[in-house]
PDB file of N, CA and C in Angstrom:
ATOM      1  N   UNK A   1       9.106 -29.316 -16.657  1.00  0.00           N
ATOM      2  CA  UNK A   1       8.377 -28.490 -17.596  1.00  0.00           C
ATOM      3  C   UNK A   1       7.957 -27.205 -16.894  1.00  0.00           C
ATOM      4  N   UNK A   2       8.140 -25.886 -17.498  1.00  0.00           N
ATOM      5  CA  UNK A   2       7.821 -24.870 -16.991  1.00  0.00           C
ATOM      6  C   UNK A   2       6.302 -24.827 -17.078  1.00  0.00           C
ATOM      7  N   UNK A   3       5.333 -23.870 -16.216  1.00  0.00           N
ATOM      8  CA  UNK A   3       4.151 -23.515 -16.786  1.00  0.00           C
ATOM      9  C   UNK A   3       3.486 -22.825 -16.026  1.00  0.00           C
ATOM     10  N   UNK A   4       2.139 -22.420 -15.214  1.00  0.00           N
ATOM     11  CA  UNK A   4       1.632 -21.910 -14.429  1.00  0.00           C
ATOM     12  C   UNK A   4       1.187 -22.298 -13.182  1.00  0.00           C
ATOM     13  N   UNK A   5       1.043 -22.158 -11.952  1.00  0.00           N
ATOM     14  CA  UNK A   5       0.330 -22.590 -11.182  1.00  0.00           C
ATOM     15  C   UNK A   5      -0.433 -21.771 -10.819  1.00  0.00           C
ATOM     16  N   UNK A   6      -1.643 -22.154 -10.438  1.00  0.00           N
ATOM     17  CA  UNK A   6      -2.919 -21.330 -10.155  1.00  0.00           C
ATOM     18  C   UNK A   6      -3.641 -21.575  -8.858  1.00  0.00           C
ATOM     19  N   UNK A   7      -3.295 -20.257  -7.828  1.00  0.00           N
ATOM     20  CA  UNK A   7      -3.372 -20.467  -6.838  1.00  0.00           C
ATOM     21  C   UNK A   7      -4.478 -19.825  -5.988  1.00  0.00           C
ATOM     22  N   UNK A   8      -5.577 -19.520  -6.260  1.00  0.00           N
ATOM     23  CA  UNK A   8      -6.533 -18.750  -5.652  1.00  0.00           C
ATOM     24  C   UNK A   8      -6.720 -17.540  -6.718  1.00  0.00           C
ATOM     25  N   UNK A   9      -6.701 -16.426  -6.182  1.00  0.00           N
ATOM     26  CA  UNK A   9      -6.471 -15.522  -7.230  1.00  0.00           C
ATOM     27  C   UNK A   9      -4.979 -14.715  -7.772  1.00  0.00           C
ATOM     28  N   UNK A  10      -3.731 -15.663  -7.181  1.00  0.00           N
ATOM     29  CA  UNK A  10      -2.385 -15.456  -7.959  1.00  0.00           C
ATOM     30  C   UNK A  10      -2.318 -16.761  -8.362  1.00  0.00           C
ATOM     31  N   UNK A  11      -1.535 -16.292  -9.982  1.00  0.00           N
ATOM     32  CA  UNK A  11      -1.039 -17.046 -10.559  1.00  0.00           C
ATOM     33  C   UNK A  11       0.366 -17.017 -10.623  1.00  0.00           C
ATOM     34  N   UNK A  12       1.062 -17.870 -10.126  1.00  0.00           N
ATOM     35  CA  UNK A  12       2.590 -18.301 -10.014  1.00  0.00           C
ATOM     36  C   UNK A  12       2.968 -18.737 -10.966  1.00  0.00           C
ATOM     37  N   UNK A  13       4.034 -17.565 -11.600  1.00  0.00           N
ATOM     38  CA  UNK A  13       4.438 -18.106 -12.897  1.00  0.00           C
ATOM     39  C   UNK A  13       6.034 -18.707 -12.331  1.00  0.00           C
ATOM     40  N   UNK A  14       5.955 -20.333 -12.939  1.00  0.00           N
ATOM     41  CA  UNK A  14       7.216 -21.655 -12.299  1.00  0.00           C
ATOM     42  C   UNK A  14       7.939 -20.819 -13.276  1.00  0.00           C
ATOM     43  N   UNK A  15       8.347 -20.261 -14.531  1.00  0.00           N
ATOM     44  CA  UNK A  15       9.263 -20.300 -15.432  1.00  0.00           C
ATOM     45  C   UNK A  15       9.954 -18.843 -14.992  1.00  0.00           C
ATOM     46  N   UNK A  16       9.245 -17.967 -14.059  1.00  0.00           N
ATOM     47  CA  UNK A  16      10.125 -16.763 -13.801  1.00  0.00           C
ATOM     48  C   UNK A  16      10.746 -17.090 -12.575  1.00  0.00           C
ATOM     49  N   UNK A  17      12.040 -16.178 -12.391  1.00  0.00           N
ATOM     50  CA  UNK A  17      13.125 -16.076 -11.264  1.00  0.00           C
ATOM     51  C   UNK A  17      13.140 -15.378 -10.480  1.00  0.00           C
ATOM     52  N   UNK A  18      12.436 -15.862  -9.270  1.00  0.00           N
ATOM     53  CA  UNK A  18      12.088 -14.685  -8.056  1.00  0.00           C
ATOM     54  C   UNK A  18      11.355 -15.392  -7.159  1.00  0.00           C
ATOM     55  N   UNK A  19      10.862 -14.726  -6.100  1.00  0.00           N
ATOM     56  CA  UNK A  19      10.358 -15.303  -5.112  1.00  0.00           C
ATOM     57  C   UNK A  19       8.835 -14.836  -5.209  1.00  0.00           C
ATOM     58  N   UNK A  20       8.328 -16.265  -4.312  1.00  0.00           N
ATOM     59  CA  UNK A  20       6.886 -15.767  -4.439  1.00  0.00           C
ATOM     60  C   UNK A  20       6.006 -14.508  -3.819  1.00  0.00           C
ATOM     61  N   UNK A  21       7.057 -14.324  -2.669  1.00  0.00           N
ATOM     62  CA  UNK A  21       6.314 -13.228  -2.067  1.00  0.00           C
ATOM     63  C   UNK A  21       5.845 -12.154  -3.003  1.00  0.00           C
ATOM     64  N   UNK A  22       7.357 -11.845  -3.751  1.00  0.00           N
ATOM     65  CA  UNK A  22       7.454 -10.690  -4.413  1.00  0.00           C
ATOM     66  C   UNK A  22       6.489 -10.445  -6.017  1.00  0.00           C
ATOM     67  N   UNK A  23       5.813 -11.808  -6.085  1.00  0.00           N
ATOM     68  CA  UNK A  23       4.704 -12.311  -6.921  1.00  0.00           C
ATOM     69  C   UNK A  23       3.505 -11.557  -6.467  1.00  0.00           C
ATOM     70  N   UNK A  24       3.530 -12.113  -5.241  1.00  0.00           N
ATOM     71  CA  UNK A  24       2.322 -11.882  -4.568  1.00  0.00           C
ATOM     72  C   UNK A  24       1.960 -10.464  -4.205  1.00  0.00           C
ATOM     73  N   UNK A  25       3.229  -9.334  -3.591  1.00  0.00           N
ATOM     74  CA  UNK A  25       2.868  -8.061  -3.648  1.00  0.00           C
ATOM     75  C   UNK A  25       2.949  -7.674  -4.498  1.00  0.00           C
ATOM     76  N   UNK A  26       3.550  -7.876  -5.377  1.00  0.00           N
ATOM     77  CA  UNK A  26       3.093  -7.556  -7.301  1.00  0.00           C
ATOM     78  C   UNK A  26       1.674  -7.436  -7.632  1.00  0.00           C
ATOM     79  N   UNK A  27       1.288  -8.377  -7.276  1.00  0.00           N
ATOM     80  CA  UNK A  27      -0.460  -9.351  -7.599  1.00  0.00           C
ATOM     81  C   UNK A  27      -0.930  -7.981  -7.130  1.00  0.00           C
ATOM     82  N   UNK A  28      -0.900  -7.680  -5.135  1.00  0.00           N
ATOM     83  CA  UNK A  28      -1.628  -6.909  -4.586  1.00  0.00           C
ATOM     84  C   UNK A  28      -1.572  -5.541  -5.062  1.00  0.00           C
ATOM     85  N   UNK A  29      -0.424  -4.694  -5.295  1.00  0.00           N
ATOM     86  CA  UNK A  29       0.082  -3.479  -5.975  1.00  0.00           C
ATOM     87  C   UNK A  29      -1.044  -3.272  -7.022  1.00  0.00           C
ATOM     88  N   UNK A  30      -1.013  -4.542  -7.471  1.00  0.00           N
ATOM     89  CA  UNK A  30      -1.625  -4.363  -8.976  1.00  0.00           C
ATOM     90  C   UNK A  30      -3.182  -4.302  -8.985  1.00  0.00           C
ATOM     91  N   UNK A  31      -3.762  -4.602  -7.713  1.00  0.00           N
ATOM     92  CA  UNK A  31      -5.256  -4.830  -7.175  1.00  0.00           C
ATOM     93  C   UNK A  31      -5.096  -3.002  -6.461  1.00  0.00           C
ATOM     94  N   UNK A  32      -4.321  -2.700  -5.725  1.00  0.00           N
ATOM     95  CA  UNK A  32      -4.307  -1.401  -5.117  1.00  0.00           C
ATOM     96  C   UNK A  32      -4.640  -0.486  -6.431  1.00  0.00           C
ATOM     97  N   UNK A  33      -3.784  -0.398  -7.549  1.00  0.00           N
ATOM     98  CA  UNK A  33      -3.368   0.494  -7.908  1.00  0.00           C
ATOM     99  C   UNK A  33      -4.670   0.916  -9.121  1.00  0.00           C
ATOM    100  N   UNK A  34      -5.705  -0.575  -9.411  1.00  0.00           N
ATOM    101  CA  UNK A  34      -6.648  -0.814 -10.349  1.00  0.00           C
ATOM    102  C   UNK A  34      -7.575  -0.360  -9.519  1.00  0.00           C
ATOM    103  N   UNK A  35      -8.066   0.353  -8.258  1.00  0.00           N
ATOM    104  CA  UNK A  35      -8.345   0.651  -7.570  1.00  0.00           C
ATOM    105  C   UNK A  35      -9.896  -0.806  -7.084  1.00  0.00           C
ATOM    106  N   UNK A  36      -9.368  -2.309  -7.644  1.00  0.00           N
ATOM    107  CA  UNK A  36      -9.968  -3.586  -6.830  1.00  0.00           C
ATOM    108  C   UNK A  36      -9.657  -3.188  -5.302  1.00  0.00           C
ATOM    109  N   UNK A  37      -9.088  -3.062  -4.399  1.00  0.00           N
ATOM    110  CA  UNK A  37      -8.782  -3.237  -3.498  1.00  0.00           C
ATOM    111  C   UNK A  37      -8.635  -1.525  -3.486  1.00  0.00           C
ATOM    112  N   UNK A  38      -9.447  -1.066  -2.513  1.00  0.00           N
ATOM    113  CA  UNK A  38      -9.491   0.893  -2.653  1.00  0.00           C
ATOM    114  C   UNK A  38      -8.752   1.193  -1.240  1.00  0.00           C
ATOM    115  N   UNK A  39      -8.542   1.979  -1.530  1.00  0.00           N
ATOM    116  CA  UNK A  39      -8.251   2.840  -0.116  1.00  0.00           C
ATOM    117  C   UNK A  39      -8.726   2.778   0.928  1.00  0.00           C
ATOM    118  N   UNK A  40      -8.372   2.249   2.522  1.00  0.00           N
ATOM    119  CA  UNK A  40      -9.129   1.868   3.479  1.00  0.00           C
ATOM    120  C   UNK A  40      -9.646   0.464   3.360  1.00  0.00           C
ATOM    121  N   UNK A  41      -9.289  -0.703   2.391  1.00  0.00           N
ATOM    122  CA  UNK A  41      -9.590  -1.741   2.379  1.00  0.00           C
ATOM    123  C   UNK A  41      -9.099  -2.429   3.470  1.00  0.00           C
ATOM    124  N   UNK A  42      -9.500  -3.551   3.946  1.00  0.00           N
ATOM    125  CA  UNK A  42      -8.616  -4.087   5.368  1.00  0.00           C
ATOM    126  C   UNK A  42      -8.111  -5.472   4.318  1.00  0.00           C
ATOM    127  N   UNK A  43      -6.831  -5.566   4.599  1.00  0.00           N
ATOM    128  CA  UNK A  43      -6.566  -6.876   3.862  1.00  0.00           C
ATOM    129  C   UNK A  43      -6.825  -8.051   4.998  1.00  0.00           C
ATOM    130  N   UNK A  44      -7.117  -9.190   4.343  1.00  0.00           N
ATOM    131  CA  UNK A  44      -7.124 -10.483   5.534  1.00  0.00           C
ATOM    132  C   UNK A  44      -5.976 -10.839   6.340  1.00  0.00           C
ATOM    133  N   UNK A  45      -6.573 -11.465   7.557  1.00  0.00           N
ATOM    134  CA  UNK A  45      -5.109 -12.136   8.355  1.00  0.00           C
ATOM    135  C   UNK A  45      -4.607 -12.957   7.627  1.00  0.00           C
ATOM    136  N   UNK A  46      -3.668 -13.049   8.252  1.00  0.00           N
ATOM    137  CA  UNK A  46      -2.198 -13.284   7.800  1.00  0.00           C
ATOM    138  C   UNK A  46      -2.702 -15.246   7.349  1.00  0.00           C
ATOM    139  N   UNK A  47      -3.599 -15.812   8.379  1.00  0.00           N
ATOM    140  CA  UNK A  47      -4.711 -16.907   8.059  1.00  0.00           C
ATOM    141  C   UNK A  47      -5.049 -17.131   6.903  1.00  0.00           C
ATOM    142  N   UNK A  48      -6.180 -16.023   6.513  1.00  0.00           N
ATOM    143  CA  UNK A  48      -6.786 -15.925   5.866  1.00  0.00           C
ATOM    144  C   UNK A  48      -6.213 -15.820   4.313  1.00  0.00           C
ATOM    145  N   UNK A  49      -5.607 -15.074   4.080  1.00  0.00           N
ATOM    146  CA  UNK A  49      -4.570 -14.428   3.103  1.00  0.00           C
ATOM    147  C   UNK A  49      -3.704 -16.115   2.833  1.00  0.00           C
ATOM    148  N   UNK A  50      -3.709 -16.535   3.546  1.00  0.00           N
ATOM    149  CA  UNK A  50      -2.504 -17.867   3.284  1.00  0.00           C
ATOM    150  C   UNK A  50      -3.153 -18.709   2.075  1.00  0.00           C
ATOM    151  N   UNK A  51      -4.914 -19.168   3.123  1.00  0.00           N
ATOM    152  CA  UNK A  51      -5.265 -19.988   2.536  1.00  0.00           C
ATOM    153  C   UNK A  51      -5.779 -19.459   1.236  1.00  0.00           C
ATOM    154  N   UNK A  52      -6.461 -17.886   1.037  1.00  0.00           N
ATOM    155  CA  UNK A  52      -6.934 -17.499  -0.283  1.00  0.00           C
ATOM    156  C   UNK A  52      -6.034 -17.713  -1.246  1.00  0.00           C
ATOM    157  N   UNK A  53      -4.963 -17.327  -0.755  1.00  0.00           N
ATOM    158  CA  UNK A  53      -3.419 -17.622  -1.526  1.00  0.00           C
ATOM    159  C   UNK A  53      -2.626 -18.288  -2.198  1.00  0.00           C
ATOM    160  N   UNK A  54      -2.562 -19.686  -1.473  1.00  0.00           N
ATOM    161  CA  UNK A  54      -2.454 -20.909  -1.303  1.00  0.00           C
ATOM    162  C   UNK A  54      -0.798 -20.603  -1.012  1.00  0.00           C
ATOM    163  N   UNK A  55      -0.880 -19.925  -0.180  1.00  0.00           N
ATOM    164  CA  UNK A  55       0.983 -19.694   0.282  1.00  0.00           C
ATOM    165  C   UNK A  55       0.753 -19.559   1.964  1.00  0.00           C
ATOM    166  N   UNK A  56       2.382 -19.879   2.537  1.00  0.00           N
ATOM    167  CA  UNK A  56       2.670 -19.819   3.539  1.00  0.00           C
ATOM    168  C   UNK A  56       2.346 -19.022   4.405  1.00  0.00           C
ATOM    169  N   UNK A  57       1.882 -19.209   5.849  1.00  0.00           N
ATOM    170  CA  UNK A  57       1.502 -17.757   6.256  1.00  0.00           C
ATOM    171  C   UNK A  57       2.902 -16.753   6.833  1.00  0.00           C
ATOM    172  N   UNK A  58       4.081 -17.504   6.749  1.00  0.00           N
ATOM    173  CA  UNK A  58       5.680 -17.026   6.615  1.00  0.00           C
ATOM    174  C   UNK A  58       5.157 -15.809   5.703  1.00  0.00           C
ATOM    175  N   UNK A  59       4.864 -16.763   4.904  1.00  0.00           N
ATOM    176  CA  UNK A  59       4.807 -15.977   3.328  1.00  0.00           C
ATOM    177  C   UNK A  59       4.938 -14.689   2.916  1.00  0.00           C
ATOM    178  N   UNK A  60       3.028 -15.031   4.059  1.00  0.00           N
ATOM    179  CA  UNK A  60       1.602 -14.109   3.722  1.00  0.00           C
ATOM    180  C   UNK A  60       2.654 -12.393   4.527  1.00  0.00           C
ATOM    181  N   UNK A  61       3.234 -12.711   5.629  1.00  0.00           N
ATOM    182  CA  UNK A  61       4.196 -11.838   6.307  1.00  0.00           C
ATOM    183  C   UNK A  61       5.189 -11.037   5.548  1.00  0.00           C
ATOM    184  N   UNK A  62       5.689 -11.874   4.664  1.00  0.00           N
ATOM    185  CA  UNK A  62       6.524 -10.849   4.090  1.00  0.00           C
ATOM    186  C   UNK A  62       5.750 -10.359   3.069  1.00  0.00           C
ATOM    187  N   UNK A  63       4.933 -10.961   2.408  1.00  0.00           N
ATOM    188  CA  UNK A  63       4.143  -9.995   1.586  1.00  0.00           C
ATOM    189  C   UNK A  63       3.624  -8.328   2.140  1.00  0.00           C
ATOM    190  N   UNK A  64       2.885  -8.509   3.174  1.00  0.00           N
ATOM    191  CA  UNK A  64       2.569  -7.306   4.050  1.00  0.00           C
ATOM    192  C   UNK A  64       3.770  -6.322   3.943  1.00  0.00           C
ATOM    193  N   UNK A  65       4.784  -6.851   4.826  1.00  0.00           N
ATOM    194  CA  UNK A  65       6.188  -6.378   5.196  1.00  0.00           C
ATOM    195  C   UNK A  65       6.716  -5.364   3.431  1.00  0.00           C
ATOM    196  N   UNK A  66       6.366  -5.986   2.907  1.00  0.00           N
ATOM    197  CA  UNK A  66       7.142  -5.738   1.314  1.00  0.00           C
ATOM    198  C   UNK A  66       6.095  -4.617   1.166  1.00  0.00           C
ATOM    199  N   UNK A  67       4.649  -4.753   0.999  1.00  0.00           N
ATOM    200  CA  UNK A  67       3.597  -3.518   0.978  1.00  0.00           C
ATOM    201  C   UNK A  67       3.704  -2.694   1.442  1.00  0.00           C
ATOM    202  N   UNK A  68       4.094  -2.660   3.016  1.00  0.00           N
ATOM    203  CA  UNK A  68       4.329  -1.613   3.875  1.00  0.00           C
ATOM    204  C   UNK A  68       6.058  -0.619   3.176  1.00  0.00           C
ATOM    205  N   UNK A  69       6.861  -1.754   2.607  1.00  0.00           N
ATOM    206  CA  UNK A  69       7.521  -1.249   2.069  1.00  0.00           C
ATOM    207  C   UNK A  69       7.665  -0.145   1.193  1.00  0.00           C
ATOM    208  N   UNK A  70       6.343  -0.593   0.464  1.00  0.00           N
ATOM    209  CA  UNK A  70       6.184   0.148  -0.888  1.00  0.00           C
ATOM    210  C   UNK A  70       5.414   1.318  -0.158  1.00  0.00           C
ATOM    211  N   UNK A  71       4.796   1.476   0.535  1.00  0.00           N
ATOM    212  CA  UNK A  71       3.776   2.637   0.845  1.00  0.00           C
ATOM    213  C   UNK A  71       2.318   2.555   0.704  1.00  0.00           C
ATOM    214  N   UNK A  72       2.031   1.223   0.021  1.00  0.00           N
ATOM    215  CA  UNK A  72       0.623   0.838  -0.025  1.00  0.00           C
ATOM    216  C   UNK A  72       0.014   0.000   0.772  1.00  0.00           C
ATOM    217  N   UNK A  73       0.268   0.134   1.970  1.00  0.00           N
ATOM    218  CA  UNK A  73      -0.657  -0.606   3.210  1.00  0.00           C
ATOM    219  C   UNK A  73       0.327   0.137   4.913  1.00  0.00           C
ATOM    220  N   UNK A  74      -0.821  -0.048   5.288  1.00  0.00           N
ATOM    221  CA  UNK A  74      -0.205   0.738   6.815  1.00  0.00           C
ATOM    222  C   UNK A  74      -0.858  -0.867   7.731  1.00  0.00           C
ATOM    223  N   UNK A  75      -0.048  -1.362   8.728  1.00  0.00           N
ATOM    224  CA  UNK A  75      -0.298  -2.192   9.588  1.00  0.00           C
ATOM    225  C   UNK A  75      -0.820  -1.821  10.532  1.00  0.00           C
ATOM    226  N   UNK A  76      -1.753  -1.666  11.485  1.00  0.00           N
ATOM    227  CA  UNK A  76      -2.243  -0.529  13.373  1.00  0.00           C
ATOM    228  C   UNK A  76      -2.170  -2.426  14.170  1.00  0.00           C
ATOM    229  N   UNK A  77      -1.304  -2.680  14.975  1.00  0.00           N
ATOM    230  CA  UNK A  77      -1.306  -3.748  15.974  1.00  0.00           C
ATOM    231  C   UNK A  77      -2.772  -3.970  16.736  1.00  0.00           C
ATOM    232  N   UNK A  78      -2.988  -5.038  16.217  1.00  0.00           N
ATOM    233  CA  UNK A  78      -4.273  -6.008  16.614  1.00  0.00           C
ATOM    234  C   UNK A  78      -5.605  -5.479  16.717  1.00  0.00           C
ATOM    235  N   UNK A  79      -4.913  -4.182  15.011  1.00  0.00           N
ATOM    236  CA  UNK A  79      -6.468  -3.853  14.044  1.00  0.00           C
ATOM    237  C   UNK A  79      -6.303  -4.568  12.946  1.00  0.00           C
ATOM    238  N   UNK A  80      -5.573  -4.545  12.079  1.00  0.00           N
ATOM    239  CA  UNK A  80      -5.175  -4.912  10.595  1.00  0.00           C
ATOM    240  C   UNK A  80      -4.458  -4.097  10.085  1.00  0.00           C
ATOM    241  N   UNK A  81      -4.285  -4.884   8.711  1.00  0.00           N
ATOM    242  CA  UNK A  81      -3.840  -3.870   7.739  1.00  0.00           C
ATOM    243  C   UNK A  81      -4.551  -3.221   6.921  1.00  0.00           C
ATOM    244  N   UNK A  82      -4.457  -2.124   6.194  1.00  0.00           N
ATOM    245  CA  UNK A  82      -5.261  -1.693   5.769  1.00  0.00           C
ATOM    246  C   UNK A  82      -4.615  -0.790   4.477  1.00  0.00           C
ATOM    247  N   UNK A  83      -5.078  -0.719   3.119  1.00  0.00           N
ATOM    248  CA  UNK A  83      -4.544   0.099   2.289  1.00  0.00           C
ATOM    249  C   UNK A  83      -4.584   1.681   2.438  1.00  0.00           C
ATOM    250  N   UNK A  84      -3.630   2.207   1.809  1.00  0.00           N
ATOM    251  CA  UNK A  84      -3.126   3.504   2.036  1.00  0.00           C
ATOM    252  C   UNK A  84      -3.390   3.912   0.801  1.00  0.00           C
ATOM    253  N   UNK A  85      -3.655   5.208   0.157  1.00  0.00           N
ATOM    254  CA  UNK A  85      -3.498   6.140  -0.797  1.00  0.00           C
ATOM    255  C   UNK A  85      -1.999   5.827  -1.311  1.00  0.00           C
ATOM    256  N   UNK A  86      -2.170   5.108  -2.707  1.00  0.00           N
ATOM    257  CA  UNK A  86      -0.773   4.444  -3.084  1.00  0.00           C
ATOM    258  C   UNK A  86       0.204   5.639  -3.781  1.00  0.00           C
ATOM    259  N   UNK A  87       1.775   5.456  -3.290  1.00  0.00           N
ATOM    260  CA  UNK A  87       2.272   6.512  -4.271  1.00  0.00           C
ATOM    261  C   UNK A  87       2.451   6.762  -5.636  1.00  0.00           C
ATOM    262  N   UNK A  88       2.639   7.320  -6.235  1.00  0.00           N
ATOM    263  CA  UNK A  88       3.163   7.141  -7.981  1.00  0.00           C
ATOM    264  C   UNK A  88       3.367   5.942  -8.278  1.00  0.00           C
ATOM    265  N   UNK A  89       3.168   5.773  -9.267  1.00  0.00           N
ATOM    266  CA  UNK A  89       3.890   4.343  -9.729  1.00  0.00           C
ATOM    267  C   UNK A  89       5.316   4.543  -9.886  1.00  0.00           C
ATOM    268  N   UNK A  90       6.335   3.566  -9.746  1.00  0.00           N
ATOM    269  CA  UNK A  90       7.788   4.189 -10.180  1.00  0.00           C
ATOM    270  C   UNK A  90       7.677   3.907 -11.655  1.00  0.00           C
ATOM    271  N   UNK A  91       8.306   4.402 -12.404  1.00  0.00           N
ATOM    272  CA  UNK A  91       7.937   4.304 -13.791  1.00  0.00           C
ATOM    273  C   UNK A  91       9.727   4.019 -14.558  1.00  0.00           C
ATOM    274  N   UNK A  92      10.412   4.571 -13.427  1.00  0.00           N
ATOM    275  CA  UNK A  92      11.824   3.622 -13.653  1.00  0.00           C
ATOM    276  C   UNK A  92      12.060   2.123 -13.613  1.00  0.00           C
ATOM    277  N   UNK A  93      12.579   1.130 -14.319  1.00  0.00           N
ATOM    278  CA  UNK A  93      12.833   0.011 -14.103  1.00  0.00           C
ATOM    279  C   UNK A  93      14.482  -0.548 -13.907  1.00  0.00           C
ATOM    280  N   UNK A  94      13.923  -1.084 -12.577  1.00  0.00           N
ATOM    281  CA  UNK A  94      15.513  -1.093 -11.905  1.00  0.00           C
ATOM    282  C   UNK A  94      16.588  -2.085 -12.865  1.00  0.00           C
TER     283      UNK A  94
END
């Protein structure tokens, strides 16, 4: 049976086709961009983030990795991460 799982503050939808990471920086994008999570926010370790999460801390890694992708978080080595002034939204859908 398809339906939801509810995992901290993401909800994993079982009936869509994709991976969770890409759930999860969805989730965060969507906290950046509502300006919940502002500019200069420090996101949690990679720990921390797992268990709020209830995902892998593999996971929690590529989530970051995928953010940094997008332009909305900058990583500084063994400071954190931290949100960035997000770009445009893309408003194309691939």
């Amino acid at each position: 049976m398809l339906g939801v799982t509810c995992r901290s503050s993401v909800r994993i939808m079982d009936d869509e086709i994709g991976y969770v990471y890409m759930q999860v920086a969805d989730t965060i994008e969507a906290e950046i961009r509502s300006g919940r999570l502002p500019v200069g926010a420090r996101l949690p370790n990679e720990r921390d983030m797992a268990r709020e999460r209830g995902i892998a801390p593999g996971t929690v890694r590529r989530v970051v990795r995928e953010l940094r992708d997008r332009g909305l978080v900058r990583t500084l080595p063994n400071k954190g991460t931290y949100v960035v002034t997000p770009p445009p939204a893309d408003t194309a859908s691939p």
